[in-house]
N, C-alpha and C. Protein backbone atom coordinates (compact mmCIF):
# COMPACT_ATOMS: atom_id res chain seq x y z
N UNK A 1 182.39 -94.46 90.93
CA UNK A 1 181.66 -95.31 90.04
C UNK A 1 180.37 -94.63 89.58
N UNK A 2 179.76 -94.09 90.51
CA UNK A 2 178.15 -93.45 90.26
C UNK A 2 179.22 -92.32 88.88
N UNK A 3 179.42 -91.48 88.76
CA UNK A 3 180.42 -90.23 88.53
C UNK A 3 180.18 -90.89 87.18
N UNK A 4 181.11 -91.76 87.10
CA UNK A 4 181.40 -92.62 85.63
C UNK A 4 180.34 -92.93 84.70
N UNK A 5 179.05 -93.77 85.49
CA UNK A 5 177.85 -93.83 84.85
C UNK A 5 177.09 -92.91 84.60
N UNK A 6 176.83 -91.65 85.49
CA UNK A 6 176.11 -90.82 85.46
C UNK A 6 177.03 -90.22 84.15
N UNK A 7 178.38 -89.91 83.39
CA UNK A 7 178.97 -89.31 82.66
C UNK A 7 178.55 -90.21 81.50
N UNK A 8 178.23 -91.48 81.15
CA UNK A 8 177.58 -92.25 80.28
C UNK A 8 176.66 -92.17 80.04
N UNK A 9 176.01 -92.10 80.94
CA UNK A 9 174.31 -91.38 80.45
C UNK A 9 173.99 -90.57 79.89
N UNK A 10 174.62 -89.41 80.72
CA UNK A 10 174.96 -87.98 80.33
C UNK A 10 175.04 -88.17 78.67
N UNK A 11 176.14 -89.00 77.75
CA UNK A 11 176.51 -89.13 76.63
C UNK A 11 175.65 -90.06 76.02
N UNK A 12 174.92 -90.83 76.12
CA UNK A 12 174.10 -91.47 75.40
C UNK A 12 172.52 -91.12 75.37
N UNK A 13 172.43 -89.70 76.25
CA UNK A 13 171.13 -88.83 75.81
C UNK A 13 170.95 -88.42 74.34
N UNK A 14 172.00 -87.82 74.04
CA UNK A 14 171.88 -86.81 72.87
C UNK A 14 171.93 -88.06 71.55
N UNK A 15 173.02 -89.23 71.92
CA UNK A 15 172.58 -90.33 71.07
C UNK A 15 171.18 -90.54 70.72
N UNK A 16 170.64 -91.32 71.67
CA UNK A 16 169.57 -91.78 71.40
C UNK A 16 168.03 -90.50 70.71
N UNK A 17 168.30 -89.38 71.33
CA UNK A 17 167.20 -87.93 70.67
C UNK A 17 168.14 -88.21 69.27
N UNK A 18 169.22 -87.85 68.61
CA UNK A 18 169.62 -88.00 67.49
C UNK A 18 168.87 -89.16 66.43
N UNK A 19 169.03 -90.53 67.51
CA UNK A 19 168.53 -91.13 66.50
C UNK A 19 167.48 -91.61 66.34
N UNK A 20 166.34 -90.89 67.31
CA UNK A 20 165.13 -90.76 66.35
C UNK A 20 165.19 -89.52 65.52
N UNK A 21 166.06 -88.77 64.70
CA UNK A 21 165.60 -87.88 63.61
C UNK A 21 165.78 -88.87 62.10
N UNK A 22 165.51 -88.11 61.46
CA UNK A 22 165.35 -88.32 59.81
C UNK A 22 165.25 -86.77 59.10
N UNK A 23 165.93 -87.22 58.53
CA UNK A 23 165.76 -85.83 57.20
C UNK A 23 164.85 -85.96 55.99
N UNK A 24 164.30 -85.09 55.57
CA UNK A 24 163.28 -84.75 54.43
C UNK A 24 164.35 -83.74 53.27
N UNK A 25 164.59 -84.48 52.41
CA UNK A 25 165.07 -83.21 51.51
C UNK A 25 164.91 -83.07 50.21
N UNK A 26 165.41 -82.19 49.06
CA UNK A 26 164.52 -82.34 48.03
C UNK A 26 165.12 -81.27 47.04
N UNK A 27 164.61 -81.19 45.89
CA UNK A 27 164.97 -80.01 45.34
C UNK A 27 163.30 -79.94 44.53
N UNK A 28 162.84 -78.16 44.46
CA UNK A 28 161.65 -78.09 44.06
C UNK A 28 161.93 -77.57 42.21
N UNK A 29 161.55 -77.90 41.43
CA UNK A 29 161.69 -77.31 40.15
C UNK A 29 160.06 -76.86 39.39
N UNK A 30 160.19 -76.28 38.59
CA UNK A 30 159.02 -75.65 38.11
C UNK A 30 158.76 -76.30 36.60
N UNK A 31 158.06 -76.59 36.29
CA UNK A 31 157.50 -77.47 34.76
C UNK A 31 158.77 -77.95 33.48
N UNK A 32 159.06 -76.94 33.88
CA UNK A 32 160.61 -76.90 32.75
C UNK A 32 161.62 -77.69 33.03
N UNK A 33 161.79 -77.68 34.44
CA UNK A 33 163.22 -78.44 35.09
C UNK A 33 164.02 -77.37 35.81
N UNK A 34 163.33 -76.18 35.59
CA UNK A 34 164.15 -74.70 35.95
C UNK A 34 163.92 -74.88 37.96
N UNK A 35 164.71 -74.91 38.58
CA UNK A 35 164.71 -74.52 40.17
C UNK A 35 164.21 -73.45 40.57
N UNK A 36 163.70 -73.65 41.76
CA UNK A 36 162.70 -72.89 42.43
C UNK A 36 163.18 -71.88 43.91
N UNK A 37 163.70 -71.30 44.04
CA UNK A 37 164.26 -70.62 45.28
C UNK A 37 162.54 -69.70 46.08
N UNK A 38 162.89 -69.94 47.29
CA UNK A 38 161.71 -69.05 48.23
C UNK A 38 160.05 -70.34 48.07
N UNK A 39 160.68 -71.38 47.70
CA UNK A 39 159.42 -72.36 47.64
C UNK A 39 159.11 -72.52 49.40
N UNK A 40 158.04 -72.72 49.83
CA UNK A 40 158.02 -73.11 51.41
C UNK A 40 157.32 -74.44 51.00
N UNK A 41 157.92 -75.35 51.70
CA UNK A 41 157.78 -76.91 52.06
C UNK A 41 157.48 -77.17 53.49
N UNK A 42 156.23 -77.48 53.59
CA UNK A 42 155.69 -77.77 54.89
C UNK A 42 155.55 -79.35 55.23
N UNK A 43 156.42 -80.37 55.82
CA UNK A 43 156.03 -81.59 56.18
C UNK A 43 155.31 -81.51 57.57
N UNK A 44 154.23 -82.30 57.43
CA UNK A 44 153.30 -82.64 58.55
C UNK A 44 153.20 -84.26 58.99
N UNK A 45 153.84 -84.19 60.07
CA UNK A 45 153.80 -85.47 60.84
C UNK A 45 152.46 -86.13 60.96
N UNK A 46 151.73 -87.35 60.52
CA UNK A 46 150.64 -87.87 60.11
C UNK A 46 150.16 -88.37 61.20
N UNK A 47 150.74 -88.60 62.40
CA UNK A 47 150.28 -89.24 63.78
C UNK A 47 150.36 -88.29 65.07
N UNK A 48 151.34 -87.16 64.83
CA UNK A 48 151.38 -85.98 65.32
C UNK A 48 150.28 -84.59 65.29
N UNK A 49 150.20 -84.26 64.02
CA UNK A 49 149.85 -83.16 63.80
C UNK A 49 151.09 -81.88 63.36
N UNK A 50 152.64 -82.85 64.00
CA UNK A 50 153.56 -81.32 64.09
C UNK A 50 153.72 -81.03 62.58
N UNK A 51 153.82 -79.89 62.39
CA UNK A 51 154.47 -79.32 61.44
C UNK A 51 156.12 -78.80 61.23
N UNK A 52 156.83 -79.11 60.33
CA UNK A 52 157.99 -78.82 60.09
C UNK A 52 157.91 -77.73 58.54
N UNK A 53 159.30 -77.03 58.88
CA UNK A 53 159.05 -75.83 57.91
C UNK A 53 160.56 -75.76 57.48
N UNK A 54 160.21 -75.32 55.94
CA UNK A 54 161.38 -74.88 55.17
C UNK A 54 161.41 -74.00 54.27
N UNK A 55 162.29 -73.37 53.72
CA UNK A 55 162.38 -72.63 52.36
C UNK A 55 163.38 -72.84 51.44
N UNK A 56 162.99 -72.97 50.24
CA UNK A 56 164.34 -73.46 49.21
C UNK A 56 165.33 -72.39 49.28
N UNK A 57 166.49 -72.66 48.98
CA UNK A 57 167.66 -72.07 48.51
C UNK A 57 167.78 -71.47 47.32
N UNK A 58 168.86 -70.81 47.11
CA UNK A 58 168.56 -70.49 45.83
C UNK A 58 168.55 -71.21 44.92
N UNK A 59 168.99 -72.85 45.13
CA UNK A 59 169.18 -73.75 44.26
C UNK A 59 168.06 -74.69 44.15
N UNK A 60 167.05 -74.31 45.12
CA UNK A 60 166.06 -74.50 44.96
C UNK A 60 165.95 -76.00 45.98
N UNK A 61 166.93 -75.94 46.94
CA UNK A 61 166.88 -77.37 47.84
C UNK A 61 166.64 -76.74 48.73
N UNK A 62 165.79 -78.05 49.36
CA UNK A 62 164.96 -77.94 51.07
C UNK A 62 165.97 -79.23 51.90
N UNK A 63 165.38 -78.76 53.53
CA UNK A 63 166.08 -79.73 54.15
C UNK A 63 165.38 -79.39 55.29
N UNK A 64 164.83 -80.41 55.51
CA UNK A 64 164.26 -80.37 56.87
C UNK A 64 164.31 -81.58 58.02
N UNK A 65 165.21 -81.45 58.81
CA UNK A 65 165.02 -82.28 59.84
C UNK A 65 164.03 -82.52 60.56
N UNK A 66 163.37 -83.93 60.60
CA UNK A 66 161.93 -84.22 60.99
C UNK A 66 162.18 -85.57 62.32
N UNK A 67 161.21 -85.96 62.90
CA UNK A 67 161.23 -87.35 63.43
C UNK A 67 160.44 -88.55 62.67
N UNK A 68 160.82 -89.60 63.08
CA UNK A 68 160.56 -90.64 62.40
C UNK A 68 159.22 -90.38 62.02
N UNK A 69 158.27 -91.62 61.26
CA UNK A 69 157.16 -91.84 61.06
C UNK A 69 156.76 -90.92 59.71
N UNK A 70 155.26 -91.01 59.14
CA UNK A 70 154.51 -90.69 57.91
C UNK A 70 154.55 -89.35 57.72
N UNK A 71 154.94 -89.19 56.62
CA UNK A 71 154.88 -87.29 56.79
C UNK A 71 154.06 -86.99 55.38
N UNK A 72 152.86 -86.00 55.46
CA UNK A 72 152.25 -85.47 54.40
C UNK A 72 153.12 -84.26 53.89
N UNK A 73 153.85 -84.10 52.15
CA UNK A 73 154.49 -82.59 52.19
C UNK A 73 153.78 -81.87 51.38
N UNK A 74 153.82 -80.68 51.54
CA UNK A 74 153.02 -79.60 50.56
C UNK A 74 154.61 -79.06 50.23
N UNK A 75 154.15 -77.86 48.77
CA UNK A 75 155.08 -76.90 48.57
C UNK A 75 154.34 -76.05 48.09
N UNK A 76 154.45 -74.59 48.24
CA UNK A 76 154.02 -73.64 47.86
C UNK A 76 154.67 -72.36 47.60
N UNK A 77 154.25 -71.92 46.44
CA UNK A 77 154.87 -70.51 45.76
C UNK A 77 154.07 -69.50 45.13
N UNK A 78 154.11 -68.34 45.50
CA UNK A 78 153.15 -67.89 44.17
C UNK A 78 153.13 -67.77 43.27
N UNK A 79 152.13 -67.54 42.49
CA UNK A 79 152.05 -67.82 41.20
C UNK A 79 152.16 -69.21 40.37
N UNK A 80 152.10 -70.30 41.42
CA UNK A 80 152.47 -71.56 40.95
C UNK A 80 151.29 -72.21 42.02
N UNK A 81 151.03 -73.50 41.37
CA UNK A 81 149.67 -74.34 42.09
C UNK A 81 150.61 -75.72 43.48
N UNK A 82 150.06 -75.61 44.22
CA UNK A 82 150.48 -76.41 45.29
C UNK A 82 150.95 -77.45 44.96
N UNK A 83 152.01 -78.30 45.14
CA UNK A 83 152.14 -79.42 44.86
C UNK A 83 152.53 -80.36 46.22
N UNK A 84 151.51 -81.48 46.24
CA UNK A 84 151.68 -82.37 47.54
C UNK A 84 151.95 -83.65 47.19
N UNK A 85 152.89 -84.34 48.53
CA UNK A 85 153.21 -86.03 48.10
C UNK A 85 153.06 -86.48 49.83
N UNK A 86 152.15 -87.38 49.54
CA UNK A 86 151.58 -88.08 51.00
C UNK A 86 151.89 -89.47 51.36
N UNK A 87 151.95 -90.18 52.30
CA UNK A 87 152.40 -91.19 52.61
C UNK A 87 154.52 -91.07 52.89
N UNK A 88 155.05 -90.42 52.55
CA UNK A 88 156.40 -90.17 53.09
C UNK A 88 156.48 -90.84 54.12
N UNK A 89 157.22 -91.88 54.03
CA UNK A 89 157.59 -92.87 55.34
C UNK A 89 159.37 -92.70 55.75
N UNK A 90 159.55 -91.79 57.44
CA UNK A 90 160.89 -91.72 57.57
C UNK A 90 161.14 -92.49 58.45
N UNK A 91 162.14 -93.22 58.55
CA UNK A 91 163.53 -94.52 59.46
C UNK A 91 164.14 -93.78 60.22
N UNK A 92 164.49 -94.03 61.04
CA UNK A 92 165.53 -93.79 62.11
C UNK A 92 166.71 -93.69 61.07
N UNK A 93 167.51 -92.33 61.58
CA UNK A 93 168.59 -91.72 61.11
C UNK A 93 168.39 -92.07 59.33
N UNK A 94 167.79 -92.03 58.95
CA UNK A 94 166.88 -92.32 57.41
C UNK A 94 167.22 -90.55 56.81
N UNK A 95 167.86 -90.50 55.47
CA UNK A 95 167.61 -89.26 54.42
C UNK A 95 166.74 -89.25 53.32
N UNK A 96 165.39 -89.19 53.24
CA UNK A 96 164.79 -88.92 52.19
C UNK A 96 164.93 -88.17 50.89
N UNK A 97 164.83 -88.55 49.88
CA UNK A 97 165.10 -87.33 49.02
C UNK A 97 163.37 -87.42 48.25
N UNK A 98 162.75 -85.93 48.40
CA UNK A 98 161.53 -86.10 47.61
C UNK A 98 161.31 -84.66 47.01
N UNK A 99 161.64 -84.92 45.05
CA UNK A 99 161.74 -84.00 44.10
C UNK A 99 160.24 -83.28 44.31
N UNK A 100 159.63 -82.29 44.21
CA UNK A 100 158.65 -81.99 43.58
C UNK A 100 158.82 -80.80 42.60
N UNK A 101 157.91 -81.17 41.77
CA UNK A 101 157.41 -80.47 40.56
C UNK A 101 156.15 -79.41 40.63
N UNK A 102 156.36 -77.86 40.64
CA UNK A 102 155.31 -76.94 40.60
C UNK A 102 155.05 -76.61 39.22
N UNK A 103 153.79 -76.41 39.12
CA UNK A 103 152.98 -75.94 37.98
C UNK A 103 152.52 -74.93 37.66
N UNK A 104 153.08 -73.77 36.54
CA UNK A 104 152.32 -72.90 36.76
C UNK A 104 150.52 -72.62 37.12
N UNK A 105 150.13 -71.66 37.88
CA UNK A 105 148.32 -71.36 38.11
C UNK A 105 148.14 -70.84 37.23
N UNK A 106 146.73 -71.01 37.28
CA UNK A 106 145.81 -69.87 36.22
C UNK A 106 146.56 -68.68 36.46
N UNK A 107 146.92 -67.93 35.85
CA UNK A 107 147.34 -66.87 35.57
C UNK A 107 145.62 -65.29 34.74
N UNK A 108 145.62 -64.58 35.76
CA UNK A 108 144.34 -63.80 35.62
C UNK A 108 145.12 -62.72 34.99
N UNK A 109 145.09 -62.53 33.84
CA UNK A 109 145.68 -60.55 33.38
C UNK A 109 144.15 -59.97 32.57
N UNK A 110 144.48 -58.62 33.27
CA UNK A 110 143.73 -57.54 32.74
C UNK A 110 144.09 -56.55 32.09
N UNK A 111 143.66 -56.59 30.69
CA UNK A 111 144.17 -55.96 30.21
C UNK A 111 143.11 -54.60 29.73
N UNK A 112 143.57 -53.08 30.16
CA UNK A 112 142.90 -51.95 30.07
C UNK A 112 143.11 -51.07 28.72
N UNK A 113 142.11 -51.02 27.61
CA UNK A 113 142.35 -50.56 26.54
C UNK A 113 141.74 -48.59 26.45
N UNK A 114 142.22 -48.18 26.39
CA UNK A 114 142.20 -46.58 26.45
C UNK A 114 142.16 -45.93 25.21
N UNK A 115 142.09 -44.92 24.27
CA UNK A 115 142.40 -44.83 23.30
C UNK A 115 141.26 -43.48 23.01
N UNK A 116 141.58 -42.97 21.91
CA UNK A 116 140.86 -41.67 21.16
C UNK A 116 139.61 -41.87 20.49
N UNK A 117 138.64 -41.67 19.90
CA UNK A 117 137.65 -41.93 19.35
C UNK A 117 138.59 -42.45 17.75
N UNK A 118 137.32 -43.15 17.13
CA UNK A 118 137.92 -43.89 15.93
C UNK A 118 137.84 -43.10 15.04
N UNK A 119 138.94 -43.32 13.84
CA UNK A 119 139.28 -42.96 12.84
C UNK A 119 138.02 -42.57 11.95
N UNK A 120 136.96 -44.16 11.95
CA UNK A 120 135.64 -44.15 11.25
C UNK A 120 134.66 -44.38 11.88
N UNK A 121 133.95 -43.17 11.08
CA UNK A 121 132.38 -43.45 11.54
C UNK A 121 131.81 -44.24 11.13
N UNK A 122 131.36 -45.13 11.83
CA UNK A 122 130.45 -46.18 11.73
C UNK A 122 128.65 -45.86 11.29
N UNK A 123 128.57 -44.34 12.02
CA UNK A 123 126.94 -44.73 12.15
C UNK A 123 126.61 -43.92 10.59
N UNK A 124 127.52 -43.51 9.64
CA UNK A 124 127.11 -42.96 8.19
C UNK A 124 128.16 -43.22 7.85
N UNK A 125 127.64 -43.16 6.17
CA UNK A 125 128.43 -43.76 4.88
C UNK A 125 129.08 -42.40 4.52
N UNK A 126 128.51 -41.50 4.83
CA UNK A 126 129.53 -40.27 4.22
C UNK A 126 131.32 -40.29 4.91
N UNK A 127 131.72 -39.69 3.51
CA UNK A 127 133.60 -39.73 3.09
C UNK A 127 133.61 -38.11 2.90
N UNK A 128 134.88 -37.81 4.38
CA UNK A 128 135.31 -36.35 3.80
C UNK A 128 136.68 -36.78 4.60
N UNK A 129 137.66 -35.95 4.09
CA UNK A 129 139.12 -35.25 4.57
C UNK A 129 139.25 -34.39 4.19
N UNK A 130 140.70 -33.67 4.60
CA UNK A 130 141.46 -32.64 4.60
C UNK A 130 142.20 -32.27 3.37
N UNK A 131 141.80 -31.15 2.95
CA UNK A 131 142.97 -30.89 1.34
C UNK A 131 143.73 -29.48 2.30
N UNK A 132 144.87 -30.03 2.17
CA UNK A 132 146.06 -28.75 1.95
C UNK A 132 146.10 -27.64 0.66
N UNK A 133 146.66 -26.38 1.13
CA UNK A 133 146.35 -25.24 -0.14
C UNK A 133 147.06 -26.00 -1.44
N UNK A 134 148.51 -26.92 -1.65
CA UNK A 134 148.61 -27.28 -2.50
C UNK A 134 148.31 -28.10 -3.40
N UNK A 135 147.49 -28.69 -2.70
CA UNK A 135 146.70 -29.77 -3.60
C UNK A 135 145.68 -29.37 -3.71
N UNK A 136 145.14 -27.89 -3.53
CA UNK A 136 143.97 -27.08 -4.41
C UNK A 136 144.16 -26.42 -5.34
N UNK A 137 146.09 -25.98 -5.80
CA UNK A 137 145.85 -25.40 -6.76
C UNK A 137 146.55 -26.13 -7.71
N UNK A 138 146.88 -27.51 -7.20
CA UNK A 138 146.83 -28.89 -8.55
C UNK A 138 145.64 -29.21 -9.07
N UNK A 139 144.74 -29.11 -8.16
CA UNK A 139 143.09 -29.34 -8.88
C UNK A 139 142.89 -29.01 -10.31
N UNK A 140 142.35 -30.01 -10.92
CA UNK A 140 142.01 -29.32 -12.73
C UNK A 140 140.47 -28.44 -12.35
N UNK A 141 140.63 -27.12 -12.94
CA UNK A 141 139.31 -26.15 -13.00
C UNK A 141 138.55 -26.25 -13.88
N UNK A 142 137.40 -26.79 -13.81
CA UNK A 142 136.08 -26.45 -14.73
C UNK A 142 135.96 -24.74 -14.92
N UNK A 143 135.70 -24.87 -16.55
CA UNK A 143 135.19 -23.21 -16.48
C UNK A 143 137.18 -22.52 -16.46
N UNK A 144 136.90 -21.39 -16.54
CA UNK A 144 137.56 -20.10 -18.01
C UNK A 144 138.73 -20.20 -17.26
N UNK A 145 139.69 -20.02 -17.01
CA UNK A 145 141.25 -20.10 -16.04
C UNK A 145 141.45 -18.47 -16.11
N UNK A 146 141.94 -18.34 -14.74
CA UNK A 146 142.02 -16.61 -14.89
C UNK A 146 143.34 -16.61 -15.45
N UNK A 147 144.61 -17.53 -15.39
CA UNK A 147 145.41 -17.14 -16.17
C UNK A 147 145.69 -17.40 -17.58
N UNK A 148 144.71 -17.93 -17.97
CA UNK A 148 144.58 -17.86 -19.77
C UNK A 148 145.09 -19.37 -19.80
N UNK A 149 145.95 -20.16 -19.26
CA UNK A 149 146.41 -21.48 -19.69
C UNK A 149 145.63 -22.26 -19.19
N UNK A 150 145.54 -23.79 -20.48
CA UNK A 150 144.51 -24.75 -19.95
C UNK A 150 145.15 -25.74 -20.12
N UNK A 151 144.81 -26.59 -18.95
CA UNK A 151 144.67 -27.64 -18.63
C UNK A 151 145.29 -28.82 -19.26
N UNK A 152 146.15 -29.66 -20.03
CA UNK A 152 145.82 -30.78 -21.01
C UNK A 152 144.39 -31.95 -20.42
N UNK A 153 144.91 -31.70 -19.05
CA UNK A 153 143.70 -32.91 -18.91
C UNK A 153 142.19 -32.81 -18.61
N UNK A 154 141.96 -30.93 -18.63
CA UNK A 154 140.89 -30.96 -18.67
C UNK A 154 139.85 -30.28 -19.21
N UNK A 155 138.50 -30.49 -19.42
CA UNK A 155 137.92 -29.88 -20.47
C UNK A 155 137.18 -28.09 -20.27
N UNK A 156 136.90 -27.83 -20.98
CA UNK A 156 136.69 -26.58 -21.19
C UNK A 156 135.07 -26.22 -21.33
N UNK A 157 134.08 -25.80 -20.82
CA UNK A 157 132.65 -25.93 -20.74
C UNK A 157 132.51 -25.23 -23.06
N UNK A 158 133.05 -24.58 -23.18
CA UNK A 158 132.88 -24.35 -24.77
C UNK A 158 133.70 -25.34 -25.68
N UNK A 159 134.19 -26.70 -24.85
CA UNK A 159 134.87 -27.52 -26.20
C UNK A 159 133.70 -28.58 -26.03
N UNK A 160 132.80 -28.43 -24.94
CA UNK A 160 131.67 -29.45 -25.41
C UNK A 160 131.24 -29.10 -26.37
């Protein structure tokens, strides 16, 4: 008889630890509706102190088996701003489902500009460039042409 009860007991341990759990679960998405994989979801037992820990999937779902009572949750990622939901109240053998939504952070870029000295001078008004030999001997010549032919378009110091 002892044998028998003690084998009942034995079996209604793991009952009763079972049913104080509750589950926390969720899927995390980012502003868009797009899922979040590698999010960590921390629920904190509000009368405890314990902490429970997770990481999304690639589908961006958490699951964390917790014990009863108030749970504060955070989620965190980088590059994205914390998102928390407080007051979470879990039941005996109870499944929560609690969505959260991350936001992108300030986002800091630096951007490093490098470059050659400028094209123009700023500190004078003077204008010069580059002439190539052929566009010196398109030039119209003032004064006598050593090869005897002139110009149509240009003048001659004796047709003034």
């Amino acid at each position: 008889m002892r044998r028998v009860l003690f084998a009942l007991l034995m079996l209604a341990i793991p009952i009763a630890a079972f049913a104080q759990e509750a589950v926390l679960t969720g899927t995390i998405s980012d502003s868009t509706g797009g899922v979040l994989p590698g999010v960590t979801v921390t629920a904190v037992h509000a009368a405890s102190g314990n902490k429970f820990l997770a990481v999304t999937d690639e589908r961006g779902i958490y699951r964390i088996p917790a014990r009863v009572g108030a749970y504060q949750l955070a989620a965190e990622l980088q590059g994205f701003s914390t998102a928390q939901r407080t007051g979470v109240e879990l039941l005996v053998g109870q499944t929560v489902v609690v969505n959260l939504q991350l936001a992108p952070s300030g986002v800091a870029e630096t951007v490093t500009v490098s470059g050659e000295a400028p094209l123009i001078n700023v500190a004078t008004s003077s204008l010069g460039g580059n002439i190539d030999p052929q566009q010196v001997q398109e030039l119209p010549v003032q004064g006598p042409q050593l090869d005897g032919a002139r110009d149509a378009g240009a003048r001659q110091p004796h047709d003034l």
